[in-house]
C-alpha atoms as a PDB file:
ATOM      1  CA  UNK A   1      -2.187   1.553  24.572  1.00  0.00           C
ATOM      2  CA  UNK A   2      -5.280   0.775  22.262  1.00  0.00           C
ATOM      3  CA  UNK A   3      -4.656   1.419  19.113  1.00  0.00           C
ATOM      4  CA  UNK A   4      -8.258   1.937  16.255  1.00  0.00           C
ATOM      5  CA  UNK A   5      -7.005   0.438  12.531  1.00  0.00           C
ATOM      6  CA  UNK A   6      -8.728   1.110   9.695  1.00  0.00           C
ATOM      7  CA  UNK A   7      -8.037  -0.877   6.677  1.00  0.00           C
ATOM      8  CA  UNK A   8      -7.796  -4.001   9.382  1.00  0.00           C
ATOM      9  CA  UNK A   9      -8.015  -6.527   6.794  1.00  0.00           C
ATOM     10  CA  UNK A  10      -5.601  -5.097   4.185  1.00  0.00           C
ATOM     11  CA  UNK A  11      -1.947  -6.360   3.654  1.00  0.00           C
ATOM     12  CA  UNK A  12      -0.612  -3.473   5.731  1.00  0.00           C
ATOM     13  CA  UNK A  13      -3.581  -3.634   8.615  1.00  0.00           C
ATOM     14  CA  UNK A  14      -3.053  -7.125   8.861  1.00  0.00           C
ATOM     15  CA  UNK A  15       0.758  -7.241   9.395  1.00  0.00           C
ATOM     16  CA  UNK A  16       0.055  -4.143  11.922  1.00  0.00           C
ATOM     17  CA  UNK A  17      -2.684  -5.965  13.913  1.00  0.00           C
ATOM     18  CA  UNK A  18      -0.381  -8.723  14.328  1.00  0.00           C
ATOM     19  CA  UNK A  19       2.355  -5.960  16.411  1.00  0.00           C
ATOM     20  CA  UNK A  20      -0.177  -5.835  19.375  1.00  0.00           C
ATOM     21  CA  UNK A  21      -2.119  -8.112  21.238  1.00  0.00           C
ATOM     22  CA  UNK A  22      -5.665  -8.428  20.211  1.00  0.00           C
ATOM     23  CA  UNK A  23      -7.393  -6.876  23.259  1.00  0.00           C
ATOM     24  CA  UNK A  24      -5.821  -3.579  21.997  1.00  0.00           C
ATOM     25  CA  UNK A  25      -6.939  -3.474  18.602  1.00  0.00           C
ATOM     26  CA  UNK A  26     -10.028  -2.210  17.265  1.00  0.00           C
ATOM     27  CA  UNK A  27     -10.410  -3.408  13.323  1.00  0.00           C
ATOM     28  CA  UNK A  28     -11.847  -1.142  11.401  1.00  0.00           C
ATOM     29  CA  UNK A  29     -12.999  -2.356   7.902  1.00  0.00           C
ATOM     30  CA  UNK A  30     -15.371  -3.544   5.599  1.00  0.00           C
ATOM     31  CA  UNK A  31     -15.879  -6.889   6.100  1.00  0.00           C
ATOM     32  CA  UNK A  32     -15.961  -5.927   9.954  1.00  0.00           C
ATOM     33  CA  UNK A  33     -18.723  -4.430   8.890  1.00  0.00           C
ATOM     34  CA  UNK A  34     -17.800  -0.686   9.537  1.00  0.00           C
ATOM     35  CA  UNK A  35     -17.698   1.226   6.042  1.00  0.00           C
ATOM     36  CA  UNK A  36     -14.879   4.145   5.799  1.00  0.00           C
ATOM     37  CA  UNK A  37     -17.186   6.812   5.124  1.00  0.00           C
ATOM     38  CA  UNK A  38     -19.424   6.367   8.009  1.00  0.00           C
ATOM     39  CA  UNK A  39     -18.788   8.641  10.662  1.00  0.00           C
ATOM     40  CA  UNK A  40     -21.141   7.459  13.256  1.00  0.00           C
ATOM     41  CA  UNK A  41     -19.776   4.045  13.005  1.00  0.00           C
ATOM     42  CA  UNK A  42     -15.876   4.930  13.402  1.00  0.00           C
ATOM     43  CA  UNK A  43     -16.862   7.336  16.282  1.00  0.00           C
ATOM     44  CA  UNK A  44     -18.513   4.095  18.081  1.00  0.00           C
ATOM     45  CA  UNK A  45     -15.434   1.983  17.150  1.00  0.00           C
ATOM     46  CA  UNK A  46     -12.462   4.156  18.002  1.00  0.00           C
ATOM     47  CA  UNK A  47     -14.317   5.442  21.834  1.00  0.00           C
ATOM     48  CA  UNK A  48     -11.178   4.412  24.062  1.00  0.00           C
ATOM     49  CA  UNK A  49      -8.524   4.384  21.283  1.00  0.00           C
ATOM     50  CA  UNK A  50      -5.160   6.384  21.834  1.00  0.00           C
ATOM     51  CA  UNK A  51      -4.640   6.445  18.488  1.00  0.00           C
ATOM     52  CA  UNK A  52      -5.678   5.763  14.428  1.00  0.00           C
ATOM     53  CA  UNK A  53      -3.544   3.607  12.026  1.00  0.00           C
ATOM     54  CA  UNK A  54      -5.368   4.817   8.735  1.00  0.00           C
ATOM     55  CA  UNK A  55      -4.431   2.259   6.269  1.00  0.00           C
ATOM     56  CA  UNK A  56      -7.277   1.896   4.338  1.00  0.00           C
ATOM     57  CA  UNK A  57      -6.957   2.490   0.577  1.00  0.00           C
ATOM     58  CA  UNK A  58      -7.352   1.078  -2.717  1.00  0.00           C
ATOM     59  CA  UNK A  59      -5.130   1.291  -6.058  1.00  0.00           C
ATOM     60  CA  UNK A  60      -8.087   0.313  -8.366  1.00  0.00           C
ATOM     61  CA  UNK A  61     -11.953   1.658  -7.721  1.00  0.00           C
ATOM     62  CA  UNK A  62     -14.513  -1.456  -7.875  1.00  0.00           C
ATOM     63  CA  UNK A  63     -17.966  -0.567  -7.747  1.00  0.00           C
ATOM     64  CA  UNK A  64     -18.895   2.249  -5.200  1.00  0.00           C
ATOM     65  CA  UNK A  65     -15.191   1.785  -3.803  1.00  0.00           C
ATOM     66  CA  UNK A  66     -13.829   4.609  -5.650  1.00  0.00           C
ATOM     67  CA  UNK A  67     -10.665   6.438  -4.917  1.00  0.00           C
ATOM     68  CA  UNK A  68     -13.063   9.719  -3.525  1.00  0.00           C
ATOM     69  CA  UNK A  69     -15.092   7.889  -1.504  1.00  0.00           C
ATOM     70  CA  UNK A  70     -12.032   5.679   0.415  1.00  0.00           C
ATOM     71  CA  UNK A  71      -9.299   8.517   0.685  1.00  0.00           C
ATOM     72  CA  UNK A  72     -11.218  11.553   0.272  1.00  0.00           C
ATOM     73  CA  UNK A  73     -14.098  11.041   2.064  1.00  0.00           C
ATOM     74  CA  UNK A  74     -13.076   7.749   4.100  1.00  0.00           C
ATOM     75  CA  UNK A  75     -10.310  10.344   5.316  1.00  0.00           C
ATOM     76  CA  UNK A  76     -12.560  13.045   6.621  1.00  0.00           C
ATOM     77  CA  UNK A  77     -14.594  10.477   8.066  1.00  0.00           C
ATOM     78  CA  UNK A  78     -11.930   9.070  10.157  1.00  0.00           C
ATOM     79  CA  UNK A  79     -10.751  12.483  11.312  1.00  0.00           C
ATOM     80  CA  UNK A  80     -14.269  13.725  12.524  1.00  0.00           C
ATOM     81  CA  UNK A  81     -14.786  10.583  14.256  1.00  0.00           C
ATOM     82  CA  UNK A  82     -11.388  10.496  16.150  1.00  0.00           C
ATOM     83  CA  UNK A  83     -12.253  14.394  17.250  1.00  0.00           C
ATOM     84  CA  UNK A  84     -15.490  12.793  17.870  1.00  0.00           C
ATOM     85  CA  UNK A  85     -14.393   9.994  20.360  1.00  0.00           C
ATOM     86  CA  UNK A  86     -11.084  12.343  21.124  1.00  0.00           C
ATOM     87  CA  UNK A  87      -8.425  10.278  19.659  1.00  0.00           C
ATOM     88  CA  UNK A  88      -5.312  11.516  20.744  1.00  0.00           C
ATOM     89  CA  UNK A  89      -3.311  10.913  16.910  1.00  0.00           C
ATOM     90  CA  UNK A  90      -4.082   9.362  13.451  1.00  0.00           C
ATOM     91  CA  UNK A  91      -0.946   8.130  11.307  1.00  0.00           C
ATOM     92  CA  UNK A  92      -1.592   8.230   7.744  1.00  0.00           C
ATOM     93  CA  UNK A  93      -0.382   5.667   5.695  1.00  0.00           C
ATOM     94  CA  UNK A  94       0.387   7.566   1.973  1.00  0.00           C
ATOM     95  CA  UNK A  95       1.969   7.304  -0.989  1.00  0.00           C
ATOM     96  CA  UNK A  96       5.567   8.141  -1.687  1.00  0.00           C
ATOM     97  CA  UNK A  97       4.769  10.037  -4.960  1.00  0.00           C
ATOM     98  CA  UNK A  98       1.470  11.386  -3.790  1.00  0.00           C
ATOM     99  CA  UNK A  99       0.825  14.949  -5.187  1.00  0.00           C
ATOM    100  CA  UNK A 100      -1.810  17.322  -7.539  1.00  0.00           C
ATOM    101  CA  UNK A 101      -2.033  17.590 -10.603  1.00  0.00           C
ATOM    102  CA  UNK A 102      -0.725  14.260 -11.161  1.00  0.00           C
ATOM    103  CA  UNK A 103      -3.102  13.031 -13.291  1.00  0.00           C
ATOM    104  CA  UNK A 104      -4.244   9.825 -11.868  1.00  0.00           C
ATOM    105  CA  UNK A 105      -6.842   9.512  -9.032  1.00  0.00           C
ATOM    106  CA  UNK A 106      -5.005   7.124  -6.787  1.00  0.00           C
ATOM    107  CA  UNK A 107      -2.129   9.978  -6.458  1.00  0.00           C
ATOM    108  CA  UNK A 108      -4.458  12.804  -6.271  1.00  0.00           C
ATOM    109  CA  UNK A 109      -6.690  11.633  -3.652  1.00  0.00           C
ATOM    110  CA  UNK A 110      -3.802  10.514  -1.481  1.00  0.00           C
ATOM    111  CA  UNK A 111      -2.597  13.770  -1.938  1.00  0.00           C
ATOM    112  CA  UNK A 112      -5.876  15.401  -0.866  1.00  0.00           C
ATOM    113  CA  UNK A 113      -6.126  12.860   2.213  1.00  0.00           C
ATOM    114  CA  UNK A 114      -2.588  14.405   3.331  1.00  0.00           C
ATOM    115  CA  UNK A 115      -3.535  17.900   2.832  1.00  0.00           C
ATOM    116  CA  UNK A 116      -7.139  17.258   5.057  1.00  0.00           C
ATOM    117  CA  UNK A 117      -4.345  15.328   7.672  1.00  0.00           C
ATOM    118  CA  UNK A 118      -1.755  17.806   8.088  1.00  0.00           C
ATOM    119  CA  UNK A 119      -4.977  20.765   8.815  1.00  0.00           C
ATOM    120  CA  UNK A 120      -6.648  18.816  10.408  1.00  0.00           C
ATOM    121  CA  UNK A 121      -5.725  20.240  14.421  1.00  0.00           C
ATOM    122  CA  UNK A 122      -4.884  17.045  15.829  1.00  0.00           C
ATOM    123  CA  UNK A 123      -1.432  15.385  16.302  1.00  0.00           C
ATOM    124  CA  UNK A 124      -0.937  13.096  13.246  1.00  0.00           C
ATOM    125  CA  UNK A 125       1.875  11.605  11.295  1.00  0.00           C
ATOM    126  CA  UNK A 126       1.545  11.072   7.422  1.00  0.00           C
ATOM    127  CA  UNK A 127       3.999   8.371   5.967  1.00  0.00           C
ATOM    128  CA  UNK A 128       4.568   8.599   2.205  1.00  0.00           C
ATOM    129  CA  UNK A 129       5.539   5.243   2.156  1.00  0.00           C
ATOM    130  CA  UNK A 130       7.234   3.378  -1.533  1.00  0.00           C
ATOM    131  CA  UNK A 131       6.540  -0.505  -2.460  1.00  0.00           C
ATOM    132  CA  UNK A 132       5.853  -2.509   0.203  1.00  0.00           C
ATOM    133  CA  UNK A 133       6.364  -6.055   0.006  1.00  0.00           C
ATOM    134  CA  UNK A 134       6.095  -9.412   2.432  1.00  0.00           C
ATOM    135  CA  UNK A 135       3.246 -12.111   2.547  1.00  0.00           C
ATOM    136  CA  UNK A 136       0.085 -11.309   0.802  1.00  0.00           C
ATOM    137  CA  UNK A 137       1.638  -8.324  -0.976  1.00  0.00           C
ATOM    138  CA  UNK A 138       1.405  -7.139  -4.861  1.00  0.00           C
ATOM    139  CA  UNK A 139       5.063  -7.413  -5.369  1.00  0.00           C
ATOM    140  CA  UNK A 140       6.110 -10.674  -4.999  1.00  0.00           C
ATOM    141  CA  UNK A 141       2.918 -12.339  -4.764  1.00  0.00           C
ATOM    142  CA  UNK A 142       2.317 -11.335  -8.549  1.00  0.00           C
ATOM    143  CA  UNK A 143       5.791 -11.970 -10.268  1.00  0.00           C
ATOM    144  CA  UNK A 144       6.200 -15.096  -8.824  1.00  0.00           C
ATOM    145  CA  UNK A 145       2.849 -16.079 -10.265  1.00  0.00           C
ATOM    146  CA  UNK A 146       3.904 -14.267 -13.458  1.00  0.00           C
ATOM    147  CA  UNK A 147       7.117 -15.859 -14.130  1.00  0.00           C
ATOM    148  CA  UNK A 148       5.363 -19.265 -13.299  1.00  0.00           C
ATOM    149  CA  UNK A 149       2.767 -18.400 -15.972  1.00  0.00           C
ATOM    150  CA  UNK A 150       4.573 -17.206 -18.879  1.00  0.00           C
ATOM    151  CA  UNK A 151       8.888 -17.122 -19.300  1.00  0.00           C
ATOM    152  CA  UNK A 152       7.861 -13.499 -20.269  1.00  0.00           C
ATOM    153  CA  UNK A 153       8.120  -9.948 -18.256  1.00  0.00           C
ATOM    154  CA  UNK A 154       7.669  -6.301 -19.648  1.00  0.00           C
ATOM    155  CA  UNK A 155       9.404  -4.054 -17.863  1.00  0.00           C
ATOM    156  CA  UNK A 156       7.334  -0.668 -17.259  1.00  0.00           C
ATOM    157  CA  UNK A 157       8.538   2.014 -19.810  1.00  0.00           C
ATOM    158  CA  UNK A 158      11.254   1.984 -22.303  1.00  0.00           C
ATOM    159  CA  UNK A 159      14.129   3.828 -19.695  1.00  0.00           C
ATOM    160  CA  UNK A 160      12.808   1.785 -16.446  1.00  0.00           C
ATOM    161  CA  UNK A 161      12.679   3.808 -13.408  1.00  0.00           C
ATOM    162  CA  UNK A 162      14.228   2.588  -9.816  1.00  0.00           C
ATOM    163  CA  UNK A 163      12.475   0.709  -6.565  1.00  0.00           C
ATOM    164  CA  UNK A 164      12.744   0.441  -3.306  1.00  0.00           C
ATOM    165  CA  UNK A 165      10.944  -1.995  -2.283  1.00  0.00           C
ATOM    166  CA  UNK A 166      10.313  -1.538   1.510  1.00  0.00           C
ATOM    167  CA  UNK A 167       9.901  -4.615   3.819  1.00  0.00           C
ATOM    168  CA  UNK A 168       5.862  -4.864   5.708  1.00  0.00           C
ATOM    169  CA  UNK A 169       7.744  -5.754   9.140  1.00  0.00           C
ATOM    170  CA  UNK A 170      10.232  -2.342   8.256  1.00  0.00           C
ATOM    171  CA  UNK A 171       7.105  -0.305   7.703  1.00  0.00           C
ATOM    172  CA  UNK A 172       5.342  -1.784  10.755  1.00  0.00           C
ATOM    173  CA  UNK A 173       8.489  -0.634  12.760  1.00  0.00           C
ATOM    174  CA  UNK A 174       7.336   3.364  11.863  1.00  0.00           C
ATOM    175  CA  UNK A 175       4.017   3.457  12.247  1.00  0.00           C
ATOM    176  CA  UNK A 176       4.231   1.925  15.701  1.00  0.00           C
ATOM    177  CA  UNK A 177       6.965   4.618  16.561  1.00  0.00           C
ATOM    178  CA  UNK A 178       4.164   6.945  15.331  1.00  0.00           C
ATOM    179  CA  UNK A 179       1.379   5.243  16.982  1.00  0.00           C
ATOM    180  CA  UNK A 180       3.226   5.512  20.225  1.00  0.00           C
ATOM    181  CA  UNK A 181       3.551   9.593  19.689  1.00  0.00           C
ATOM    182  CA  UNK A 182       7.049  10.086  17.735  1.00  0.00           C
ATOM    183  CA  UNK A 183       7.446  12.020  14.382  1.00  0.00           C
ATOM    184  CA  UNK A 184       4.831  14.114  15.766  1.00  0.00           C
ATOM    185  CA  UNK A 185       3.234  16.194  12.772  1.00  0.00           C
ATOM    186  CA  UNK A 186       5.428  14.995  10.445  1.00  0.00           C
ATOM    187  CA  UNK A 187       5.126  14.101   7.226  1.00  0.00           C
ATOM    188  CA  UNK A 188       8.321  11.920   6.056  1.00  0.00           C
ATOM    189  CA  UNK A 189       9.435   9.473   3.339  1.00  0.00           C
ATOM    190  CA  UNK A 190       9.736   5.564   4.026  1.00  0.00           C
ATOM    191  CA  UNK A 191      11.469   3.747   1.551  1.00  0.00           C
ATOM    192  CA  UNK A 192      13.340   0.521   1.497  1.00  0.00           C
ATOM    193  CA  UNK A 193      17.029  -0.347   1.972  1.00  0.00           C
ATOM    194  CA  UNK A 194      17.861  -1.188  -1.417  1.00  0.00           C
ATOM    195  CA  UNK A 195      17.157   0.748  -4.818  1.00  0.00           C
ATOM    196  CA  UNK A 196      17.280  -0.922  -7.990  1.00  0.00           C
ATOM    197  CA  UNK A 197      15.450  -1.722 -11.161  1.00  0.00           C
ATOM    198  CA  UNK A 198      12.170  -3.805 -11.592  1.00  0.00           C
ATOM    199  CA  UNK A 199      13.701  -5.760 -13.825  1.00  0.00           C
ATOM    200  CA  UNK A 200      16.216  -7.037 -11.581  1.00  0.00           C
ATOM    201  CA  UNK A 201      13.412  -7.399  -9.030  1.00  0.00           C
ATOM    202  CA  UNK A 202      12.285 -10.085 -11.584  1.00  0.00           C
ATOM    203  CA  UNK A 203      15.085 -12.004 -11.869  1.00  0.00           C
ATOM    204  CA  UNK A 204      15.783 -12.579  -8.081  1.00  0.00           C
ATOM    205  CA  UNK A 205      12.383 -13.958  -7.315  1.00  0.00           C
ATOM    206  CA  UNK A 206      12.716 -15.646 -11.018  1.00  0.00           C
ATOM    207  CA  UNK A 207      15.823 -17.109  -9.637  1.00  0.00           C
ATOM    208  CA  UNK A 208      14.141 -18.406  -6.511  1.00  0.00           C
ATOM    209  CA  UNK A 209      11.094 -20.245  -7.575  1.00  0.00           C
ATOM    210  CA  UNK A 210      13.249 -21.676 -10.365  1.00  0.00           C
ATOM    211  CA  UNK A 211      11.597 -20.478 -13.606  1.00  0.00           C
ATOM    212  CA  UNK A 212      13.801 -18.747 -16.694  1.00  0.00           C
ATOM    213  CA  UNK A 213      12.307 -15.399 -17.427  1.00  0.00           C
ATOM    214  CA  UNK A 214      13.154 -13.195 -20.368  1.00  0.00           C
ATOM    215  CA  UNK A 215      12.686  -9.550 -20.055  1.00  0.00           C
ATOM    216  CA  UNK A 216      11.968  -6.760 -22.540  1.00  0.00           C
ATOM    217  CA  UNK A 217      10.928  -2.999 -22.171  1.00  0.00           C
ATOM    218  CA  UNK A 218       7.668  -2.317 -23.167  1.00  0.00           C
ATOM    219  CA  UNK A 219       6.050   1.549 -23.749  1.00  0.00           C
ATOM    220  CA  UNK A 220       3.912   3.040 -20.731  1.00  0.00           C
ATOM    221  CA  UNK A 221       0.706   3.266 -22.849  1.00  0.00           C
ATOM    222  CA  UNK A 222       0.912  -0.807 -23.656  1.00  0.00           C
ATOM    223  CA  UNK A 223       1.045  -1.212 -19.823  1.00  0.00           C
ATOM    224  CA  UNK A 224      -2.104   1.397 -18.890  1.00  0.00           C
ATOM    225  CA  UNK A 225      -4.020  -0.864 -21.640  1.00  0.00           C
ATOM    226  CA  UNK A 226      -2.775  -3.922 -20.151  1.00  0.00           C
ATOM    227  CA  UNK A 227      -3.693  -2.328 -16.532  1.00  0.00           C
ATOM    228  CA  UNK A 228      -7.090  -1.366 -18.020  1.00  0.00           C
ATOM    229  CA  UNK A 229      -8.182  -5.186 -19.605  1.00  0.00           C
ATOM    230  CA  UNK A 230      -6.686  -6.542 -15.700  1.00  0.00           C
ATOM    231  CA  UNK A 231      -8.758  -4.475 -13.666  1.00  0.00           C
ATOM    232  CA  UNK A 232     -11.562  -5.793 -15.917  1.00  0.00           C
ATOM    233  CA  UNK A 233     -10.858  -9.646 -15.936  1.00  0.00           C
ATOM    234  CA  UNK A 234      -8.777 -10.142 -12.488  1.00  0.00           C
ATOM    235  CA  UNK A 235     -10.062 -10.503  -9.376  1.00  0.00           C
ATOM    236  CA  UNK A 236      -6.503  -8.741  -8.096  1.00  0.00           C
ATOM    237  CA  UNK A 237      -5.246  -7.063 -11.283  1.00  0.00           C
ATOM    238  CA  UNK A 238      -1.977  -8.624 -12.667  1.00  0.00           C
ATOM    239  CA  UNK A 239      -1.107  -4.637 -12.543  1.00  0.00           C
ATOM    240  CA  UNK A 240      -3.019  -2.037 -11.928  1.00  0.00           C
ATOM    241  CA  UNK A 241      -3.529   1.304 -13.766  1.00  0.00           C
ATOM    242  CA  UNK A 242      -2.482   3.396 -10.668  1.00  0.00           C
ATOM    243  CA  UNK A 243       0.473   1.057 -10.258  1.00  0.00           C
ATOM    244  CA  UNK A 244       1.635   1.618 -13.810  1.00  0.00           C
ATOM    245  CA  UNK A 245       2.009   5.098 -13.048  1.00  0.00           C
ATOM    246  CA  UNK A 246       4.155   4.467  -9.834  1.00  0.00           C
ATOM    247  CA  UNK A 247       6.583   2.710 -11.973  1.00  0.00           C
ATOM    248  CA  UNK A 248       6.803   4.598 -14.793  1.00  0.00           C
ATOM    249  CA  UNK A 249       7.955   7.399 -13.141  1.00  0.00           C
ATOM    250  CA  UNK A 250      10.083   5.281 -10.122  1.00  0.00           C
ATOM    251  CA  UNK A 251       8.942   4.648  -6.338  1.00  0.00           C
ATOM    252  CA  UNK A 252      12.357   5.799  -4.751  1.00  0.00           C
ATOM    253  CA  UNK A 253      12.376  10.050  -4.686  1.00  0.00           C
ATOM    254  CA  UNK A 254       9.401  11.649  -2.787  1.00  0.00           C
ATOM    255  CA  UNK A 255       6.919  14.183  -4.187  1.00  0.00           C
ATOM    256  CA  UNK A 256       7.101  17.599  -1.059  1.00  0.00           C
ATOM    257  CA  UNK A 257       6.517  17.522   1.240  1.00  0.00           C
ATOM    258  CA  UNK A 258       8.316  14.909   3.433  1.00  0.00           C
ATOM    259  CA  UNK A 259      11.341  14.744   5.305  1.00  0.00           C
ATOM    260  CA  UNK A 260      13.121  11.969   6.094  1.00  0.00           C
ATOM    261  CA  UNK A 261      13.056   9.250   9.059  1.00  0.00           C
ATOM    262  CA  UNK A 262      15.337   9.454  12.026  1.00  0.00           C
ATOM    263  CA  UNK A 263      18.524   7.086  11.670  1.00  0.00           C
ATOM    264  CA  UNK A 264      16.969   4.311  14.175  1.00  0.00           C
ATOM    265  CA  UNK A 265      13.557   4.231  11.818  1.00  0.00           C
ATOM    266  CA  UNK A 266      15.064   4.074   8.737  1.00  0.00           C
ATOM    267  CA  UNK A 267      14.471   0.442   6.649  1.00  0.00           C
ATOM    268  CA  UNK A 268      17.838  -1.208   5.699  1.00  0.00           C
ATOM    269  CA  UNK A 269      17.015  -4.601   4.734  1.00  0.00           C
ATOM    270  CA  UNK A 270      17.885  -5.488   1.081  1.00  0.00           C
ATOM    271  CA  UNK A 271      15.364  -7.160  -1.266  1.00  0.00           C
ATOM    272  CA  UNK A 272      17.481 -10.120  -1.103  1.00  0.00           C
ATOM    273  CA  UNK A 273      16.938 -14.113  -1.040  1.00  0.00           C
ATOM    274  CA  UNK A 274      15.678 -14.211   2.491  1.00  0.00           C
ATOM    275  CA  UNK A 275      13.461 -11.548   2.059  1.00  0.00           C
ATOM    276  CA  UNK A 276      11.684 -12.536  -1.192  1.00  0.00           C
ATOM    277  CA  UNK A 277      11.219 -16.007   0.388  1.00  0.00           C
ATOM    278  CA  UNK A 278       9.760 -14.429   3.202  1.00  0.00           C
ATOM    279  CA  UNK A 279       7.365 -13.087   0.845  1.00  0.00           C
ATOM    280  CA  UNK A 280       6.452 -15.996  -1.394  1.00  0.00           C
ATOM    281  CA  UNK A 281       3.065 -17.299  -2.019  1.00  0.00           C
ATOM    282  CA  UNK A 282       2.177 -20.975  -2.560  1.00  0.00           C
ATOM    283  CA  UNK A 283       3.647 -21.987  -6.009  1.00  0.00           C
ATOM    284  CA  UNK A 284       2.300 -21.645  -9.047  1.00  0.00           C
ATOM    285  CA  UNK A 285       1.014 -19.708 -12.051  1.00  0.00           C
ATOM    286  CA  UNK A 286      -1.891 -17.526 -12.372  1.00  0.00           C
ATOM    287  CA  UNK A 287      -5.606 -19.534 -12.917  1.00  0.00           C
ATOM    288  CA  UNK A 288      -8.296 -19.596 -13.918  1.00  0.00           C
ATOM    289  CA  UNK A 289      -9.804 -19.087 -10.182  1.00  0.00           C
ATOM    290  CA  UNK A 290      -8.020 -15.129 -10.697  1.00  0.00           C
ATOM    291  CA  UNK A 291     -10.315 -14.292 -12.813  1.00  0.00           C
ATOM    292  CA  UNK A 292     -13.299 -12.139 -11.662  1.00  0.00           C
ATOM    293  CA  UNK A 293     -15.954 -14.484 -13.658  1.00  0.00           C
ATOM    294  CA  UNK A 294     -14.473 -17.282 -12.046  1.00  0.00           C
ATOM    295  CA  UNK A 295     -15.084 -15.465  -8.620  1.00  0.00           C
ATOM    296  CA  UNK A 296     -18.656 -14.367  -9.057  1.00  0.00           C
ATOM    297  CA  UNK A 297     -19.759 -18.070 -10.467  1.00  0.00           C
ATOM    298  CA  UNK A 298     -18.063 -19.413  -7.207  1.00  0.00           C
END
């Protein structure tokens, strides 16, 4: 089976890739030189492919890489070009709490991706997957640089909302059932096998790389600002706006629709030691080399 992936160089794409052996993956992404929105280019790259992994997406917009452009359009894109070269399915990978009138772009256009997905005519399978975590994610990667930085986390809200953080190699498991023609136009939820609090998130991977860590709620709107000056000043925001969002209103319940994964799909690992170590970047705190200034005078 040859399988196209778009978003090949992403956390997800990359962990995905790595499933198959390199003969049967086509990488599809920008610094293979194949932009999202450009449907002659995706037809050219997916002739021969059985089938789409769409994981390309953003949770910040840089430049011309806006949320429109990379779900929205990238979306349509990738389904005209699979009719095109007569793909025979495209998993979507979405967002659990994806849905109009959300108020935040990120959520919105995922939602809009799904809707141009499911009527679209060909087979597909949309994921609304939670928090995904393992090496080279958000998660991890940036409280364990956080709580190596400062003895100081702000929990998202002043009533936190739950996680469930889902493992990469868990997710991988689904979209390769998908990929090889199950949950056939389906749209279901994928979370993790544990629910709990961000805050106690924190303290495990505190506990791990050895640092003390003091936590305190802080209001939504301090978070959006601090989301706001990282997007500005980080080369990968500390948090992003569109992430502040996720957790202030919890990545464990599903927005409609989405049903849920058969029994022998369904994550169960718990965000426990072995996991989070799994998941651990080099040590240390956040630099100066994380800044965008710092990036662009490099």
């Amino acid at each position: 089976m040859r399988v196209g992936i778009t978003g090949a160089s992403g956390f997800v794409g990359r962990h995905l890739a790595e499933r198959y052996d390199p003969v049967d993956v086509v990488s599809v992404s920008r610094s293979a030189g194949v932009q999202i929105d450009d449907v002659d280019a995706l037809t050219e790259a997916f002739r021969g492919v059985d089938a789409v992994a769409h994981c390309a997406g953003i949770n910040r917009e840089i430049g011309d890489q806006t949320f429109d452009r990379v779900h929205v359009r990238g979306t349509a894109a990738v389904l005209e070009a699979a009719r095109r070269a007569g793909v025979s399915k495209v998993v979507l990978l979405s967002f659990l709490r994806a849905r109009p009138g959300s108020g935040s772009p990120y959520h919105e256009s995922k939602w809009t991706a799904e809707e141009m997905i499911r009527s679209s005519g060909l087979d597909y399978t949309i994921l609304k997957a939670g928090m995904i975590y393992g090496h080279g994610d958000h998660l991890v990667d940036h409280i364990s640089h956080t709580v190596q930085t400062v003895p100081l986390f702000a929990s998202v809200g002043l009533r936190e909302k739950t996680i469930s953080p889902i493992p990469v190699a868990e997710l991988v498991d689904v979209i390769v059932a998908a990929l090889d023609g199950r949950l056939s136009r389906q749209t279901v939820a994928v979370r993790g096998g544990e629910t709990l609090l961000l805050s106690e998130a924190v303290r495990r991977i505190a506990r791990i790389v050895e640092r003390p860590v003091t936590i305190f709620p802080a209001p939504v709107w301090a978070h959006r600002i601090l989301g706001q000056v990282t997007e500005w000043t980080m080369r990968v925001p500390l948090v992003a706006k569109a992430q502040v969002q996720m957790l202030s209103e919890g990545v464990t319940e599903a927005t409609q629709p989405a049903g849920e994964l058969p029994d022998d799909l369904r994550p169960r690992l718990p965000f426990d030691d072995e996991q989070i170590r799994g998941a651990l970047p080099p040590r240390g705190g956040f630099t100066w080399r994380d800044l965008r200034l710092a990036s662009r005078a490099g």
